[in-house]
PDB file of N, CA and C in Angstrom:
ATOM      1  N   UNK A   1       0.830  -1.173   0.000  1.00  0.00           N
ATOM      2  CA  UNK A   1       0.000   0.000   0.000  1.00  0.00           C
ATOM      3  C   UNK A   1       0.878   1.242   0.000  1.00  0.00           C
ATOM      4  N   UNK A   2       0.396   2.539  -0.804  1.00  0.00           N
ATOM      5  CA  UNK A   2       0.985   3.646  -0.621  1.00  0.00           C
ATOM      6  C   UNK A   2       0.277   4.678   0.308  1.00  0.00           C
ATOM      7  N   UNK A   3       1.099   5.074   1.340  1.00  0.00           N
ATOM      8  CA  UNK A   3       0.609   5.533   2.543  1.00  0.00           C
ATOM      9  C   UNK A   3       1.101   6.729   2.401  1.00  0.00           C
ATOM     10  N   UNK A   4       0.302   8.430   3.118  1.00  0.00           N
ATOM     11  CA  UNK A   4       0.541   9.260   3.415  1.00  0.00           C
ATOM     12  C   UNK A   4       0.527   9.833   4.084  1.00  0.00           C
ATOM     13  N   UNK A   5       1.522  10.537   5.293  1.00  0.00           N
ATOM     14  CA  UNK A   5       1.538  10.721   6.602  1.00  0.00           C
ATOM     15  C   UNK A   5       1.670  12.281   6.646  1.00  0.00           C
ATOM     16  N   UNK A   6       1.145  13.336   7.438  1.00  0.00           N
ATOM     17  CA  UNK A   6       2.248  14.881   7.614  1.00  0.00           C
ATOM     18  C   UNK A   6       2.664  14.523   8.752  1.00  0.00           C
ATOM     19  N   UNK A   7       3.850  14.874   8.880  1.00  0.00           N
ATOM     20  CA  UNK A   7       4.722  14.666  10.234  1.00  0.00           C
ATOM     21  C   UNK A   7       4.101  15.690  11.277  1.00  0.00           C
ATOM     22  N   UNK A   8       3.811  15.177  12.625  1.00  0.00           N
ATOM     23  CA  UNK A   8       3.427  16.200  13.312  1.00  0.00           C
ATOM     24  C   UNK A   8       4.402  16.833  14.452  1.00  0.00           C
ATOM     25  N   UNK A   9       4.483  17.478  15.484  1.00  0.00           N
ATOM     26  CA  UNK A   9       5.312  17.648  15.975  1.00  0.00           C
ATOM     27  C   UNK A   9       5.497  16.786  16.985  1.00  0.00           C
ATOM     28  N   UNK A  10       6.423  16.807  17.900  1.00  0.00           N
ATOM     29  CA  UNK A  10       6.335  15.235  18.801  1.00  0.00           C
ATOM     30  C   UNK A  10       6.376  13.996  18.349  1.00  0.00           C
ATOM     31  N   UNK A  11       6.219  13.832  17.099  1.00  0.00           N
ATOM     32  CA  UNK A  11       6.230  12.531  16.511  1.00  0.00           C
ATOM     33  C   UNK A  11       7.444  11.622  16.767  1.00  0.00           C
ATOM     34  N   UNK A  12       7.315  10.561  16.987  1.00  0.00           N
ATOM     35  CA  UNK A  12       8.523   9.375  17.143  1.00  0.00           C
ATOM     36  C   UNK A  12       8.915   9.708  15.909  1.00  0.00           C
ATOM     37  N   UNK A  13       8.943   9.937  14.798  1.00  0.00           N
ATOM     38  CA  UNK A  13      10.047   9.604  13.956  1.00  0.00           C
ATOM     39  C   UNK A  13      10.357  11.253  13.508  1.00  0.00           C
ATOM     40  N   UNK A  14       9.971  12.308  13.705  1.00  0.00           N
ATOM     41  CA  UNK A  14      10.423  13.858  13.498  1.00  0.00           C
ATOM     42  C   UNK A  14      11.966  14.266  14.068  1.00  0.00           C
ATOM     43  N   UNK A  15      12.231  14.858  13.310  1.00  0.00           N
ATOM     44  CA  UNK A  15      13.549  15.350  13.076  1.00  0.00           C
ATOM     45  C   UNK A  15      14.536  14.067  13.663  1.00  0.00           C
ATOM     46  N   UNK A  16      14.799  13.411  13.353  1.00  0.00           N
ATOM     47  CA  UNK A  16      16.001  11.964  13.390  1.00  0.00           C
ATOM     48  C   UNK A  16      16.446  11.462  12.357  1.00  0.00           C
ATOM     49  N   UNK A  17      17.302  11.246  12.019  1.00  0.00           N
ATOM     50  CA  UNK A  17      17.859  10.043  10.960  1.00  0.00           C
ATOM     51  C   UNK A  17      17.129   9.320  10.513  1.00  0.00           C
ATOM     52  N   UNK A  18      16.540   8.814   9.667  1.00  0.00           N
ATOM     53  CA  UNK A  18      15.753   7.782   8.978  1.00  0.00           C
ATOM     54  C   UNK A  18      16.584   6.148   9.752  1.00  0.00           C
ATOM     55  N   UNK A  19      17.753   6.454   9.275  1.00  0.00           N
ATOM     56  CA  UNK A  19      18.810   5.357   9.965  1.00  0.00           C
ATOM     57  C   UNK A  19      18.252   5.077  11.252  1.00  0.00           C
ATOM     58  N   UNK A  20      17.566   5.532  12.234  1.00  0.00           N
ATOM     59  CA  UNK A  20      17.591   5.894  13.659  1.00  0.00           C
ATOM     60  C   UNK A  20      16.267   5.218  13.804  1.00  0.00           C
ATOM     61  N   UNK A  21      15.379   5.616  12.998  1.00  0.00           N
ATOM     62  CA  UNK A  21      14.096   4.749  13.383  1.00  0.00           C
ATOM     63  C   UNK A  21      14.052   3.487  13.036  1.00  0.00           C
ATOM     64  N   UNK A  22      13.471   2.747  14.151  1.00  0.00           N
ATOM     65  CA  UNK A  22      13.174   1.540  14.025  1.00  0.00           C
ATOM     66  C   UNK A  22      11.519   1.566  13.157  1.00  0.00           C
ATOM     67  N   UNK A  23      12.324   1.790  11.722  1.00  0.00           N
ATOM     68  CA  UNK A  23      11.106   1.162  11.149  1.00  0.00           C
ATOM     69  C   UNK A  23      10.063  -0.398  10.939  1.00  0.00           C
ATOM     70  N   UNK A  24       9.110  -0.406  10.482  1.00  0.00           N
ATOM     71  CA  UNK A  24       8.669  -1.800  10.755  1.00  0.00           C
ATOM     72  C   UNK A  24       9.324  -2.572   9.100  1.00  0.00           C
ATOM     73  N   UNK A  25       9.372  -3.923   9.533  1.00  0.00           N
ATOM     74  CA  UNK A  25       9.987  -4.729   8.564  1.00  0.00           C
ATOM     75  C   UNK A  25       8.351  -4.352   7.159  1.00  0.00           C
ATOM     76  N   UNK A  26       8.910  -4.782   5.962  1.00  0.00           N
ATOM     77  CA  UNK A  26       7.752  -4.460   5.168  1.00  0.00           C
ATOM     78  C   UNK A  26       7.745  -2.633   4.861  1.00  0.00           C
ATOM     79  N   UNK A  27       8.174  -2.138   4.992  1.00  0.00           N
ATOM     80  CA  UNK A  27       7.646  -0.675   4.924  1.00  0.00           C
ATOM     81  C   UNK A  27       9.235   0.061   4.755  1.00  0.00           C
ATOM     82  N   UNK A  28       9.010   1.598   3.789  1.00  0.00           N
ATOM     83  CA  UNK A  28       9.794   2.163   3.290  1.00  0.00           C
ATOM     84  C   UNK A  28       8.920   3.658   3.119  1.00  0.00           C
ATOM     85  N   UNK A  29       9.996   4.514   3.404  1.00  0.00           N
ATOM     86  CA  UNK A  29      10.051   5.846   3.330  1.00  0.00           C
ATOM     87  C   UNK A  29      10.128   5.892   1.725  1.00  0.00           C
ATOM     88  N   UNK A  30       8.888   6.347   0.922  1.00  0.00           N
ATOM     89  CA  UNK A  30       9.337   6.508  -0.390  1.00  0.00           C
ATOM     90  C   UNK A  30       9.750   7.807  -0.467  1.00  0.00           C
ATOM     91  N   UNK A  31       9.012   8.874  -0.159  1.00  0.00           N
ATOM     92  CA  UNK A  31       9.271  10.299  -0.381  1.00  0.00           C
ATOM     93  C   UNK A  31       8.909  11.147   0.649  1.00  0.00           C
ATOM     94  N   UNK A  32       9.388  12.316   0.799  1.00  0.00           N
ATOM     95  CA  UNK A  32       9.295  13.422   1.543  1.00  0.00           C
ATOM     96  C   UNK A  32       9.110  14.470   0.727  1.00  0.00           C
ATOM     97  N   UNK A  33       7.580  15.115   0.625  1.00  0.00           N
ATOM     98  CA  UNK A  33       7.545  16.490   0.462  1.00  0.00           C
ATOM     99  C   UNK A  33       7.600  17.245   1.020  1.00  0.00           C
ATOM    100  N   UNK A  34       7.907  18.642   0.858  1.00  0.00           N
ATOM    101  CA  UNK A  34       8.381  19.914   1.747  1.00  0.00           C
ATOM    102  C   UNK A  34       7.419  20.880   0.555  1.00  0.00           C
ATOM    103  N   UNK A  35       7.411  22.425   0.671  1.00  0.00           N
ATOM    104  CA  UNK A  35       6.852  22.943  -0.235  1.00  0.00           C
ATOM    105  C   UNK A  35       7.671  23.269  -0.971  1.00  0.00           C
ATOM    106  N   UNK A  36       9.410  23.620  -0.804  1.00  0.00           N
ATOM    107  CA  UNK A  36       9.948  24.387  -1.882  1.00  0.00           C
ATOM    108  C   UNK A  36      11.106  23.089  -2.178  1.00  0.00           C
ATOM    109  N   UNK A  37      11.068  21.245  -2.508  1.00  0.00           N
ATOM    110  CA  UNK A  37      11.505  20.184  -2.817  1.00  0.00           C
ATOM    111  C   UNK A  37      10.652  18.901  -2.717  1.00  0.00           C
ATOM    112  N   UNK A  38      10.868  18.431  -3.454  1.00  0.00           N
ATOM    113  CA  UNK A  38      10.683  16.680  -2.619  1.00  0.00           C
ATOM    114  C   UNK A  38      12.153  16.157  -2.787  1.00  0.00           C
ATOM    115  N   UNK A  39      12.070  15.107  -1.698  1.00  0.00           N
ATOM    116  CA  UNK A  39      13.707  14.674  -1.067  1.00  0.00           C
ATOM    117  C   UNK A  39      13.006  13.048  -1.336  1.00  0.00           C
ATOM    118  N   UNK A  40      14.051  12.079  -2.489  1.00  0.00           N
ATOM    119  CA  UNK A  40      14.234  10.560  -2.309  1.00  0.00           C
ATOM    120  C   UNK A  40      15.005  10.690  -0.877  1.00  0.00           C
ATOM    121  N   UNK A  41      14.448  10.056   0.132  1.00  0.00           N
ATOM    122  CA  UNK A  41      15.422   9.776   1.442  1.00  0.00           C
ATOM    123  C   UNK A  41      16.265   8.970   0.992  1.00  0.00           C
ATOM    124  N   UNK A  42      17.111   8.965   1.951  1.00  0.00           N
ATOM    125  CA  UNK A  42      18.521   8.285   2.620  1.00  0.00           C
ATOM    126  C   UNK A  42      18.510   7.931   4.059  1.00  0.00           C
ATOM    127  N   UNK A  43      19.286   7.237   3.923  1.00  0.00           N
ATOM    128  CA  UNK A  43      19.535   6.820   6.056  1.00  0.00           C
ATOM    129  C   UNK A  43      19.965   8.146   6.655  1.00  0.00           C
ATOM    130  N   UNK A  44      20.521   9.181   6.413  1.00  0.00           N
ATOM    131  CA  UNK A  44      20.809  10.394   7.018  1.00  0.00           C
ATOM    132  C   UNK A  44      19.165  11.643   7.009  1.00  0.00           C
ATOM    133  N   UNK A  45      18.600  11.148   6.227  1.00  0.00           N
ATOM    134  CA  UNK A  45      17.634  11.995   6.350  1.00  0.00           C
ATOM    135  C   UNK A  45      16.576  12.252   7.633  1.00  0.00           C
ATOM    136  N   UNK A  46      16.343  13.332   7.371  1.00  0.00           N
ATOM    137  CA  UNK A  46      15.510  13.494   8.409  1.00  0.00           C
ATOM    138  C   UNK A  46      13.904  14.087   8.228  1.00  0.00           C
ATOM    139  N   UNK A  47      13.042  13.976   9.015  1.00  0.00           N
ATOM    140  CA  UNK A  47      11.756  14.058   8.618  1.00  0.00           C
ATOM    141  C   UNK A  47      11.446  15.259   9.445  1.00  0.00           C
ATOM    142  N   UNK A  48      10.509  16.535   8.850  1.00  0.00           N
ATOM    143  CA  UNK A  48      10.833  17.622  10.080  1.00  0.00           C
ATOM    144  C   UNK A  48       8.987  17.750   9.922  1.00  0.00           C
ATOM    145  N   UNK A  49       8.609  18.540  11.108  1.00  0.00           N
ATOM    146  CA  UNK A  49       7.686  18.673  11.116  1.00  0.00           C
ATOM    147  C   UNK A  49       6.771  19.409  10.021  1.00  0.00           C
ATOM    148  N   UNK A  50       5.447  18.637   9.690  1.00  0.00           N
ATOM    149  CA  UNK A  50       5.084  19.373   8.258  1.00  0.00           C
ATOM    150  C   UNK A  50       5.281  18.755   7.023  1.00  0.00           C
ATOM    151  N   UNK A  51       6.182  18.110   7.449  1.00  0.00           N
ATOM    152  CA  UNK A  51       6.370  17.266   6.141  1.00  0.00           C
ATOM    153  C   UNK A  51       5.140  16.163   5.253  1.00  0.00           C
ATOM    154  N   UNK A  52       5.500  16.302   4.161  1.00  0.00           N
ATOM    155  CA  UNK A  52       4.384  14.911   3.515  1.00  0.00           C
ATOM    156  C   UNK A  52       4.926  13.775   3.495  1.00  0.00           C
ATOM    157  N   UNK A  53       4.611  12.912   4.177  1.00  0.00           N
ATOM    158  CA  UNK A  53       5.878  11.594   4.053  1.00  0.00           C
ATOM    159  C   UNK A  53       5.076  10.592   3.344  1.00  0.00           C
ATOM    160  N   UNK A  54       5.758   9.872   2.461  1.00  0.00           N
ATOM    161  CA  UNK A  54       5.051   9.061   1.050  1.00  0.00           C
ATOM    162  C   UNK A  54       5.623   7.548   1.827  1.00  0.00           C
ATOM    163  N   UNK A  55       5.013   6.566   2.371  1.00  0.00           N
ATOM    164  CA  UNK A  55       5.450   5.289   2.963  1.00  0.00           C
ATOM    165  C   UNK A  55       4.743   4.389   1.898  1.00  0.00           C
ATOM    166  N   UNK A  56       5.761   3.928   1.703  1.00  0.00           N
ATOM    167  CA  UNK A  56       5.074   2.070   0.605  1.00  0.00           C
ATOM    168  C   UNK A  56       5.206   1.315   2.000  1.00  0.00           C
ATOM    169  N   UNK A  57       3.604   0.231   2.308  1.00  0.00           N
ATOM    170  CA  UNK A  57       4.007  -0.879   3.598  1.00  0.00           C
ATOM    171  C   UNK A  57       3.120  -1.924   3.018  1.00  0.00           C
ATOM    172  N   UNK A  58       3.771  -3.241   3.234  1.00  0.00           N
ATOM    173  CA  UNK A  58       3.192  -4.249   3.219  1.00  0.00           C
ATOM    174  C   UNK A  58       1.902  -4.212   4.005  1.00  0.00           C
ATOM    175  N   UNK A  59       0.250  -4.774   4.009  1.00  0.00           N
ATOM    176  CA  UNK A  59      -0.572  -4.534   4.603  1.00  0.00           C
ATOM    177  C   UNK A  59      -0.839  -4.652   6.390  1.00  0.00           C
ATOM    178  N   UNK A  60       0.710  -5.873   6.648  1.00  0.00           N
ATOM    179  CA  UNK A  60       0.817  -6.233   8.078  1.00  0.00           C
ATOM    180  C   UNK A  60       1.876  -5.586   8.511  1.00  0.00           C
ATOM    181  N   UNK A  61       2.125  -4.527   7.923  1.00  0.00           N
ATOM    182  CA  UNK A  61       3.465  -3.279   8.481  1.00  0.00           C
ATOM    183  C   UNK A  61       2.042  -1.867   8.514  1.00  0.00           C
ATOM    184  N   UNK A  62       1.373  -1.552   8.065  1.00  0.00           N
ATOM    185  CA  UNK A  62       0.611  -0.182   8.318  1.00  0.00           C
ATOM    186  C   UNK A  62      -0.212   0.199   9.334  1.00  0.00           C
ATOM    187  N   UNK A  63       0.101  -0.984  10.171  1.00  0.00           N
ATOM    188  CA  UNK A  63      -0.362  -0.413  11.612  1.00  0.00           C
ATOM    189  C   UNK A  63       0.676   0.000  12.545  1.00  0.00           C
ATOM    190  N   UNK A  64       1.917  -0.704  12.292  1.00  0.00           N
ATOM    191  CA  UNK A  64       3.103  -0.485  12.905  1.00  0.00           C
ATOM    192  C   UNK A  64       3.401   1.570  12.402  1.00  0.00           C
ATOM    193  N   UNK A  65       3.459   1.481  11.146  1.00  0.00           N
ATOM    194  CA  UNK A  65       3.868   2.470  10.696  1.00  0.00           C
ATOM    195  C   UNK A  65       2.710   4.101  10.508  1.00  0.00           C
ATOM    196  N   UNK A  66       1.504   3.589  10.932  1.00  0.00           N
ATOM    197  CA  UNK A  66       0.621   4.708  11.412  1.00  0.00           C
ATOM    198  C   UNK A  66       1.077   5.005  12.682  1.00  0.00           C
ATOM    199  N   UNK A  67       1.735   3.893  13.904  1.00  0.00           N
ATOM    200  CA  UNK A  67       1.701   4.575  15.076  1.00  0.00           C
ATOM    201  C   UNK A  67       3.052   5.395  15.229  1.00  0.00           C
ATOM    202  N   UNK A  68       3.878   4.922  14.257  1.00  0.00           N
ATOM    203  CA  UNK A  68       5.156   6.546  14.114  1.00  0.00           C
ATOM    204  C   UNK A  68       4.585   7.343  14.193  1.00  0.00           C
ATOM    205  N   UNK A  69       3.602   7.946  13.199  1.00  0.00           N
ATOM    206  CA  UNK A  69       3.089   9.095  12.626  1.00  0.00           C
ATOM    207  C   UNK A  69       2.174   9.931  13.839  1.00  0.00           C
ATOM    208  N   UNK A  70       1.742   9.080  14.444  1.00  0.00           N
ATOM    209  CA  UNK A  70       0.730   9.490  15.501  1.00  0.00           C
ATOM    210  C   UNK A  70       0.966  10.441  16.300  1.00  0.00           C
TER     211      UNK A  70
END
């Protein structure tokens, strides 16, 4: 599934390393929009508040990966 999250503030996975989160197995950071780029991540990237975050997850990873977002 292609999933779309805005990062909120407080969020477990906001402003950290992509590297850093324990993401769930099944699931990938496809994209990050901002208003003035979109960013292909990397393990150094970071997700800041506001952001549009584009997640591809297997259907038994998108519960794991809604409660980052939360």
């Amino acid at each position: 599934e292609a999933l779309e999250f805005v990062a909120r503030p407080g969020g477990k996975i906001v402003d950290r390393p992509l590297m850093d989160v324990r993401f769930p197995h099944g699931a990938m950071v496809g994209m990050i929009v901002r208003p003035d780029e979109i960013v292909v991540p990397g393990g150094d990237t970071q997700i800041h508040q506001g952001d549009h975050v584009v997640v591809f997850a297997l259907q038994e990873a998108v519960k794991k990966v809604q409660k980052l977002f939360a």
